[in-house]
Protein backbone atom coordinates (compact mmCIF):
# COMPACT_ATOMS: atom_id res chain seq x y z
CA UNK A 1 189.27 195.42 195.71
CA UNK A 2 190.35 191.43 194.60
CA UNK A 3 186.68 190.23 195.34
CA UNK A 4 185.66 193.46 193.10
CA UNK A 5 188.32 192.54 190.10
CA UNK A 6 187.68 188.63 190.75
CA UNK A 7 183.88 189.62 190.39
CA UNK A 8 184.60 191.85 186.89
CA UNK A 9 186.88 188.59 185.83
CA UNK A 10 184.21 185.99 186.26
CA UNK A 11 181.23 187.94 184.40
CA UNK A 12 183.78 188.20 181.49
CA UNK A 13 184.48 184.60 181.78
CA UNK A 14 180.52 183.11 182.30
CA UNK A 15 179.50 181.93 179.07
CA UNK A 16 176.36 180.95 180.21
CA UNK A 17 173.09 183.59 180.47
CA UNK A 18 171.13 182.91 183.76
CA UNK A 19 168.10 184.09 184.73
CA UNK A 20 167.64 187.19 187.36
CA UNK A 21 169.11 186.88 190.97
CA UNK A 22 166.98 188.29 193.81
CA UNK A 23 168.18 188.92 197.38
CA UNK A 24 166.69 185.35 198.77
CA UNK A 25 168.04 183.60 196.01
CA UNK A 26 171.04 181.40 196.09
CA UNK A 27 171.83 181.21 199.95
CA UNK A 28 172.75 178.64 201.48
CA UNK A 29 173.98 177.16 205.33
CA UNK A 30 175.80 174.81 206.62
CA UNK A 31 177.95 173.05 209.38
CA UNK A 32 181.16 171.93 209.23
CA UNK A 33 184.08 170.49 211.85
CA UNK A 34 187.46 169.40 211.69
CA UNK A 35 191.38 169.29 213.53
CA UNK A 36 193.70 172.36 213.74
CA UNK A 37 197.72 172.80 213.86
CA UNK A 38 200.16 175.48 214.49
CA UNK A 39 202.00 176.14 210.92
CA UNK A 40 205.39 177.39 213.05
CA UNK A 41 206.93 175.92 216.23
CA UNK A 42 207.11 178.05 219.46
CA UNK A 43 207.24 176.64 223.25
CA UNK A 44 204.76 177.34 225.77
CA UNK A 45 206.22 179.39 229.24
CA UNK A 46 208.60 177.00 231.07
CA UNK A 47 207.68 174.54 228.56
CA UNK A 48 210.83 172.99 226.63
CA UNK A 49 209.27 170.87 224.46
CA UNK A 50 206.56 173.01 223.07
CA UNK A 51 204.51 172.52 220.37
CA UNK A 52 204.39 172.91 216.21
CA UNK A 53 203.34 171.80 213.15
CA UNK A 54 201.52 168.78 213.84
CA UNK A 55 202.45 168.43 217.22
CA UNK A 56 199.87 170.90 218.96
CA UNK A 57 196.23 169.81 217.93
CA UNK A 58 192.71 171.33 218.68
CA UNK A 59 189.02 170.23 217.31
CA UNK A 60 187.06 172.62 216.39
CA UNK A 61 183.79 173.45 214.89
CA UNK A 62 182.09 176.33 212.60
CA UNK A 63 179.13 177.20 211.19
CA UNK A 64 178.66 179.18 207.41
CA UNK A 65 176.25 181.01 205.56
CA UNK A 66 176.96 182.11 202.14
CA UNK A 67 175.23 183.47 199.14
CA UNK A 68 176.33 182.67 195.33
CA UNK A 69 175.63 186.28 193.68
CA UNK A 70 177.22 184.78 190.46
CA UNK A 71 177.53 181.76 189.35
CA UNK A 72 181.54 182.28 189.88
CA UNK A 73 181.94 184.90 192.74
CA UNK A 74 179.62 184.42 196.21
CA UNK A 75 180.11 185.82 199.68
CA UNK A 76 180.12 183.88 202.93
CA UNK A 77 180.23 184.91 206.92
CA UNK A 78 182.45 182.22 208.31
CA UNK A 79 182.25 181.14 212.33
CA UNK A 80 184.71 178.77 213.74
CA UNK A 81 185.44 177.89 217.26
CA UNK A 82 188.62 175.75 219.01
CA UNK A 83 188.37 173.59 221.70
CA UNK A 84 190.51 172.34 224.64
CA UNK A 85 191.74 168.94 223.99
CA UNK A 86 194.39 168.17 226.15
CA UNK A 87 197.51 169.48 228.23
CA UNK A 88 199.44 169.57 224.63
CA UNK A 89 195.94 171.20 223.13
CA UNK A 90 197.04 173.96 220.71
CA UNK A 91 196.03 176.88 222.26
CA UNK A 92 196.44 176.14 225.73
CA UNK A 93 193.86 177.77 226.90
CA UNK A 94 192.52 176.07 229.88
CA UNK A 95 188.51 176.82 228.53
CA UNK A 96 186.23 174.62 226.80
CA UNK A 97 186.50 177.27 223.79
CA UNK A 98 189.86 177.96 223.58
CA UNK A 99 189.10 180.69 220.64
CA UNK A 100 187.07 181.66 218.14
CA UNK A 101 187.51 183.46 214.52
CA UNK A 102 184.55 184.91 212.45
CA UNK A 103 185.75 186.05 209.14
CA UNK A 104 183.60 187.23 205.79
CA UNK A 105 185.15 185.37 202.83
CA UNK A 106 184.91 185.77 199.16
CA UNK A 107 183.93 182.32 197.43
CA UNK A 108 185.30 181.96 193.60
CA UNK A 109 183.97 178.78 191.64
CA UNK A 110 187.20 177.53 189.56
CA UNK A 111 185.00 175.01 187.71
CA UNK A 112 183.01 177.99 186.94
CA UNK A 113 185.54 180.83 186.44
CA UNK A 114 187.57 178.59 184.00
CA UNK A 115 184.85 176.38 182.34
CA UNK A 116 182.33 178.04 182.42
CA UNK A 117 178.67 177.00 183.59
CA UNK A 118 176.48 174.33 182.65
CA UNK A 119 173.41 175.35 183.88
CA UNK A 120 173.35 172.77 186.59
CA UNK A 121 176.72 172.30 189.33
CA UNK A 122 178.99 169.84 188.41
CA UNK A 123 178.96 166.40 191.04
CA UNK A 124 182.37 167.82 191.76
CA UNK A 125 183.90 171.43 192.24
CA UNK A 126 186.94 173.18 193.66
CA UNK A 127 185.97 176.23 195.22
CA UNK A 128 188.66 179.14 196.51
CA UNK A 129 187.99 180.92 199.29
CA UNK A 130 189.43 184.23 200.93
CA UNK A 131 188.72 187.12 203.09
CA UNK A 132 189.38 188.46 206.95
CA UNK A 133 187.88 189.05 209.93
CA UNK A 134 188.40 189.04 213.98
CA UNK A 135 190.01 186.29 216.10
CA UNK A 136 189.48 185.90 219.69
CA UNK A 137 191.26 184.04 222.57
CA UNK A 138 189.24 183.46 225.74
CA UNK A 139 191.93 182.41 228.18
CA UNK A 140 194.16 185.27 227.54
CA UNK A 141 191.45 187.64 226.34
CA UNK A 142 193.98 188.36 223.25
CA UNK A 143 192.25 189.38 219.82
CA UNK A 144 192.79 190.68 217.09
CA UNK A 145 191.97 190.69 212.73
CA UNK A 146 193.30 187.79 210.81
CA UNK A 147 193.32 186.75 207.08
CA UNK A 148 191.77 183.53 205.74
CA UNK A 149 192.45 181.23 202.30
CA UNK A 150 191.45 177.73 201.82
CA UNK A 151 189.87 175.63 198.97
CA UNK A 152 186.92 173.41 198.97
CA UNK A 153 186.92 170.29 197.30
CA UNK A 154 183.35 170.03 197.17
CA UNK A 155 180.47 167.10 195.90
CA UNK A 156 177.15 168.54 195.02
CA UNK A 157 174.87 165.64 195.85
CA UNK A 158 170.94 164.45 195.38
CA UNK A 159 168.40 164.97 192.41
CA UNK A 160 168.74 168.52 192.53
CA UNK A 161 172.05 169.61 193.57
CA UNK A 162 170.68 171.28 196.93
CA UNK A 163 173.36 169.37 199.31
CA UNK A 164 177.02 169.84 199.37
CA UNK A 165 179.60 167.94 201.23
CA UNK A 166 183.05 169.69 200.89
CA UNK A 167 186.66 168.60 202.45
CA UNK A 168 188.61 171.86 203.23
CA UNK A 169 191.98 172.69 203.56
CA UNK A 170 192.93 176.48 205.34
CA UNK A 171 195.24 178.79 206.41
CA UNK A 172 194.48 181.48 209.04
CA UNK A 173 196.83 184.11 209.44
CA UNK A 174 197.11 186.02 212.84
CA UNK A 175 195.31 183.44 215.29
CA UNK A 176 195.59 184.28 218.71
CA UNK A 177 198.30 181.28 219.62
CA UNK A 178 199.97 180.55 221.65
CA UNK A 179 198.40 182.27 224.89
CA UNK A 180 201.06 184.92 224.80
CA UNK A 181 201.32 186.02 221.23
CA UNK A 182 199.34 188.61 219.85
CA UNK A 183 197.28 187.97 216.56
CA UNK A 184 199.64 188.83 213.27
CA UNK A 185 202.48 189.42 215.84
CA UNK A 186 205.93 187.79 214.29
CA UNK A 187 207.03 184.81 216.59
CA UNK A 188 210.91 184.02 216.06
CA UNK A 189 210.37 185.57 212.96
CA UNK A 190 207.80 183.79 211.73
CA UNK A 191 204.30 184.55 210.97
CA UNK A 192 201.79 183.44 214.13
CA UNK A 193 199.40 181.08 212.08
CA UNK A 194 197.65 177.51 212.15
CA UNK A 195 196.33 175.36 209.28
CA UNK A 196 193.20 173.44 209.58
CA UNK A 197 191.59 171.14 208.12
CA UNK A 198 187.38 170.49 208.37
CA UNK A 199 185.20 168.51 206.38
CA UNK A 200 181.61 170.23 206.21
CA UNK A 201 177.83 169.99 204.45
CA UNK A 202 175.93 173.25 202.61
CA UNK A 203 172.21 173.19 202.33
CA UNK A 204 170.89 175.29 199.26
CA UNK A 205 167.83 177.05 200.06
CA UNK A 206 164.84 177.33 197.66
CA UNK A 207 165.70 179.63 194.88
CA UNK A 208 162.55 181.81 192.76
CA UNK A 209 163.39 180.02 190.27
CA UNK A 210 162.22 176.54 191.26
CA UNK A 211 165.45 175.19 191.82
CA UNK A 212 168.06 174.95 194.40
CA UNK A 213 170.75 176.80 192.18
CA UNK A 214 171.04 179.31 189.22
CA UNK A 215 168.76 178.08 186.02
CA UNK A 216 169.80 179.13 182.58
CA UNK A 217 168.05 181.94 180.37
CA UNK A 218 166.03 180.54 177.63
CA UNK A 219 168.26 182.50 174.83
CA UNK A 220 166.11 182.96 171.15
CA UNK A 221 168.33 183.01 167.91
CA UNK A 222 167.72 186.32 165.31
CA UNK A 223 166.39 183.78 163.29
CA UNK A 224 163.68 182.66 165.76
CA UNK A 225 162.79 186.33 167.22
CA UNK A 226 161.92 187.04 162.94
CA UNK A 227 160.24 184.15 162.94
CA UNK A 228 158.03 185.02 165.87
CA UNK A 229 157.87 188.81 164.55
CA UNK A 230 156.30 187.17 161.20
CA UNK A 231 153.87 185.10 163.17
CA UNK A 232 152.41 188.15 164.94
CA UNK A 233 152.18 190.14 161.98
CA UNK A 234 150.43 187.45 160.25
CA UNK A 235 148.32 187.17 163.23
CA UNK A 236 147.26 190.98 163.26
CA UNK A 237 146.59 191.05 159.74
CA UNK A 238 144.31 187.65 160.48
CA UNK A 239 142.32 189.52 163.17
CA UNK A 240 141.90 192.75 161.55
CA UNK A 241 140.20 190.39 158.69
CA UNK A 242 137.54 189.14 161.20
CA UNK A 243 137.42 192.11 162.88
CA UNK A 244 135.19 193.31 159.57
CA UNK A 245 134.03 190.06 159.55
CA UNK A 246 132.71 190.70 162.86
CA UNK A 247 130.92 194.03 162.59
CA UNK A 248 129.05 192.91 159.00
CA UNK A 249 127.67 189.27 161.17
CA UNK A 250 126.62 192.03 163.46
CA UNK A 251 124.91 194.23 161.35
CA UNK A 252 122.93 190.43 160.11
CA UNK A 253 122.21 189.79 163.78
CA UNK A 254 120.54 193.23 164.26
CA UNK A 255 118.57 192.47 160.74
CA UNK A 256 117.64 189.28 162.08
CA UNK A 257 116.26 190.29 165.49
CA UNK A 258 114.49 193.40 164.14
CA UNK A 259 112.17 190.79 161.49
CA UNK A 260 111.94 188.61 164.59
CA UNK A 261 110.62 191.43 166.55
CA UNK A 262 108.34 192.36 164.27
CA UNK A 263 107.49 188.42 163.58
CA UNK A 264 106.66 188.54 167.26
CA UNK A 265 104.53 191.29 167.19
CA UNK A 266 102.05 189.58 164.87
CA UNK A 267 99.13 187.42 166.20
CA UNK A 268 99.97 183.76 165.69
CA UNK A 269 97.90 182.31 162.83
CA UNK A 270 98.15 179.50 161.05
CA UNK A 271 98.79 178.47 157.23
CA UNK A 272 98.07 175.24 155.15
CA UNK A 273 101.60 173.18 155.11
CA UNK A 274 100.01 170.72 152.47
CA UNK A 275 103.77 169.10 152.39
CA UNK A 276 103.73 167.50 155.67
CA UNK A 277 99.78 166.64 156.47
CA UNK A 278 96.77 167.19 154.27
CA UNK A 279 95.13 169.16 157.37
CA UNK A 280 98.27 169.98 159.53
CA UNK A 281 98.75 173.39 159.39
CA UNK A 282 101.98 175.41 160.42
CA UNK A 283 101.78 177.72 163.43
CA UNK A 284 103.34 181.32 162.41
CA UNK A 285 105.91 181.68 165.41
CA UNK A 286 109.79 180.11 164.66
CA UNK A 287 112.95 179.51 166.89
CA UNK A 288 115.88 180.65 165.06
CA UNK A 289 119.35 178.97 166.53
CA UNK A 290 122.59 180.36 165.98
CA UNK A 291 125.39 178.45 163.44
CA UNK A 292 126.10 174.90 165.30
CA UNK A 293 123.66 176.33 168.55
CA UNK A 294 120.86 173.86 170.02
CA UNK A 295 119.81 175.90 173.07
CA UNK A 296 117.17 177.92 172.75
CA UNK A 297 117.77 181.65 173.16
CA UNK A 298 115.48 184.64 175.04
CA UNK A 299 114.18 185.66 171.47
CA UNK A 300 113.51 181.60 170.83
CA UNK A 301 111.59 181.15 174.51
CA UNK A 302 108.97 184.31 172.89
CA UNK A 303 108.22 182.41 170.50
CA UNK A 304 107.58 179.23 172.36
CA UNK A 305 105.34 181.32 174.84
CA UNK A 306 103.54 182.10 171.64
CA UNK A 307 102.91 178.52 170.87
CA UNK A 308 102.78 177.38 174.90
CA UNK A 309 99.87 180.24 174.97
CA UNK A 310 97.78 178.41 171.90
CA UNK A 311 97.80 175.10 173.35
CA UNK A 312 96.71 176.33 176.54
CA UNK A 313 93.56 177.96 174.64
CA UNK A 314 92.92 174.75 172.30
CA UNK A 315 93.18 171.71 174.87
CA UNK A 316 92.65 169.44 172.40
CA UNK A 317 95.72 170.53 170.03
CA UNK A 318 98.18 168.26 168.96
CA UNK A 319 101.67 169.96 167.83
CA UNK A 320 105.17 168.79 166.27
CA UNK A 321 108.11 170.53 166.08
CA UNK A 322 110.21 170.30 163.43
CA UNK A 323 114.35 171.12 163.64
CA UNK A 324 116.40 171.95 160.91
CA UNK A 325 119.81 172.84 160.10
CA UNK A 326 121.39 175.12 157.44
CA UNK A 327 123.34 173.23 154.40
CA UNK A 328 126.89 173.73 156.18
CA UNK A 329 128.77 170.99 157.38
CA UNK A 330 128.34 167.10 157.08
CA UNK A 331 124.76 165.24 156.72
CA UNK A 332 125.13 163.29 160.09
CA UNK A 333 126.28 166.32 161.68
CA UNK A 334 123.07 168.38 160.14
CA UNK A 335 120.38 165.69 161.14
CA UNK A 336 121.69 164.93 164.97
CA UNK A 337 121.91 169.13 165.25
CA UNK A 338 118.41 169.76 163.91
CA UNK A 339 116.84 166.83 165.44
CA UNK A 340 118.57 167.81 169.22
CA UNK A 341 116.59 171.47 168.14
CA UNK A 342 113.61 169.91 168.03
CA UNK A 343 113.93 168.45 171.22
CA UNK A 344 115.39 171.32 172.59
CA UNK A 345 112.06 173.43 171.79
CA UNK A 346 109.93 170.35 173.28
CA UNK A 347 111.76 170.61 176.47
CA UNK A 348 111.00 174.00 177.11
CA UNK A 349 107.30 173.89 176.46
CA UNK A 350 107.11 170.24 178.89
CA UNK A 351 109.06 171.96 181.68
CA UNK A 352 108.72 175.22 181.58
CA UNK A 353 105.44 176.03 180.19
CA UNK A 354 104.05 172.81 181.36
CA UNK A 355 102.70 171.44 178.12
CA UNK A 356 101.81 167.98 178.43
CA UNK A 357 104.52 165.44 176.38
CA UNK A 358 102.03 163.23 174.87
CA UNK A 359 100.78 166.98 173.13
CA UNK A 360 104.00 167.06 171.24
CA UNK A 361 106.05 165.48 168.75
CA UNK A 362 110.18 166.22 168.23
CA UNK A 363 111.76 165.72 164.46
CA UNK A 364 114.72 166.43 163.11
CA UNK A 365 114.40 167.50 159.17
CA UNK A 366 118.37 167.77 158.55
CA UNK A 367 119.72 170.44 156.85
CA UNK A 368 117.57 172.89 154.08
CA UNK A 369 118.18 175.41 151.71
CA UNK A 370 114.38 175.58 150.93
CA UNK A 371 112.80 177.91 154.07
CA UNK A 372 115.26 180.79 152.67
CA UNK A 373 117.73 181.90 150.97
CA UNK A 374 119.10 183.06 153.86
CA UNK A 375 121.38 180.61 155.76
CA UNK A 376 120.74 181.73 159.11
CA UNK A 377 116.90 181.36 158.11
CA UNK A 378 117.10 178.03 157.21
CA UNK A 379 118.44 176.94 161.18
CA UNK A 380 115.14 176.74 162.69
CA UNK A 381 112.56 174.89 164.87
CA UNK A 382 109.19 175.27 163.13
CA UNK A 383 105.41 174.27 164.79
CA UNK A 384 103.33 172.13 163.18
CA UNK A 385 100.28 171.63 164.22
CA UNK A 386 98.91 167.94 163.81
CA UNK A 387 95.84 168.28 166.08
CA UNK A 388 93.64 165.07 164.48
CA UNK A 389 90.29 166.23 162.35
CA UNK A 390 86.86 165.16 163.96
């Protein structure tokens, strides 16, 4: 019920918005050893002396695992075990492990729970922890539950905050000590119960995150989430533009490749180009390119089959292609794109229709507006043929 109330507490206090945390997040392990002492005197059978505070000792060692489920509140399964150290040894046990307590604690960040988080650990934290679990001693075979509180004064070390070195300070309530007192048994009125003190290291596994510990939320303002809102409108209203854009370039494609089909259809004759060469003549057959295109397409290789196909029949036929580009863009741009369609066309009939290179001639023209007054008419490769008169 605290660790419940402690948990409501700390999601009140965070002021801080982290990002989702999944069962393998945020765990960590560790190791940890220190000294223990008997909070309350008592004597040992036929033993006058007897032993107290600070004057009945035993090492001992544990072992944690923990996970952070906020950023403030985390559970941990706590291990610890006593040794035999000496005829004045604590427990007086007569074993090599004189006891043993296991004990599930709830962790509470103070740093956290009163500051707040940073998105990143502080290099130093105080860290509360409390809970209960079983005790166990092996001589006498007494055990029993007990109650645990300590803090950590802990150092959260290396680039990314995965290690932890802690000093700790605790109280366990109901060890099984001496050999003949019975966990959370009253001894001379006084509560049976030792105080330790360990000095341990956490290792913080791999979160989903990317990190070794909780990340913060990347928060947008109103402000920004209208902005955004007004981008995407903006953005629909853009594409529903070209979207009609689209389907009238379309409906000019299908124009385009139903007068090339029927261009295709003809036989290829030729007509006086008086412009060029007194007796060069142009060859019927074009390759249309698309806008800013110098490959040639499947409609574009018919029509060099067509011309491939006449210098096969006419050996002696001499032919230049000449590239040109519509009136868009810059000059320099316009005369490298028509002259690289010219070559384009040349390198289809060389390698694959095996016309011979010294056969043909590659020119860029630049860009026209004089073929047509269509744009997309004027970005062409035409065929010239240059064959010399006898």
């Amino acid at each position: 019920m605290c660790a419940a109330a402690l948990l409501t507490v700390s999601a009140s206090a965070q002021k801080t918005t982290i990002t989702s945390n999944k069962a393998g997040d945020n765990l960590y392990v560790g190791l940890n050893a220190g000294v223990a002492t008997p909070l309350s005197k008592f004597a040992y059978e036929n033993d006058a002396e007897g032993a107290g505070f600070l004057k009945g000792f035993a090492p001992k060692l544990g072992v944690r695992v923990g996970k952070n489920l906020t950023t403030v509140f985390g559970l941990a399964l706590d291990a610890d075990m006593y040794f035999e150290s000496s005829e004045k040894s604590m427990m007086k046990q007569y074993t090599f492990v004189d006891a043993i307590n296991v004990d599930l604690l709830g962790t509470f960040n103070l740093n956290n729970l009163f500051a707040g988080y940073q998105g990143q650990p502080r290099c130093f934290e105080v860290i509360a922890l409390v809970g209960g679990g079983y005790s166990y001693a092996f001589g006498s075979s007494i055990s029993g539950l007990n109650a645990k509180a300590g803090l950590d004064f802990a150092f959260n070390m290396g680039a990314n905050k995965a290690w932890q070195f802690y000093i700790e300070p605790a109280v366990v309530l109901g060890q099984p000590t001496p050999t003949w007192s019975s966990p959370f048994r009253k001894l001379n009125d006084k509560w049976n119960a030792i105080g330790q003190v360990s000095v341990g290291l956490n290792y913080k596994l791999g979160n989903s995150n990317g990190s070794h510990n909780f990340k913060k939320e990347q928060l947008r303002d109103q402000s920004e989430i209208d902005g955004l809102n007004a981008k995407i409108n903006e953005l629909r209203a853009d594409n529903k533009a070209k979207d009609g854009k689209i389907a009238a370039d379309g409906q000019t494609i299908a124009d385009l490749k139903a007068q090339l089909a029927a261009c295709q259809s003809r036989p290829a004759q030729t007509i006086v180009e008086e412009r060029i060469l007194k007796e060069a003549t142009t060859l019927q057959p074009i390759v249309i390119f698309g806008q800013g295109k110098t490959t040639v397409d499947a409609a574009g290789m018919a029509s060099c089959e067509m011309v491939a196909k006449y210098m096969k029949n006419h050996p002696e036929s001499m032919v230049k292609i000449e590239g040109y580009a519509s009136p868009e863009g810059s000059k320099e741009v316009n005369e490298r794109i028509a002259k690289q369609r010219a070559e384009s066309v040349k390198n289809v009939l060389v390698k694959k229709y095996k016309i011979a290179a010294n056969r043909l001639e590659a020119e860029g023209l630049g860009a026209t507006d004089k073929l047509s007054s269509e744009n997309d008419f004027n970005r062409v490769a035409k065929f010239i043929d240059v064959t010399p008169q006898k």
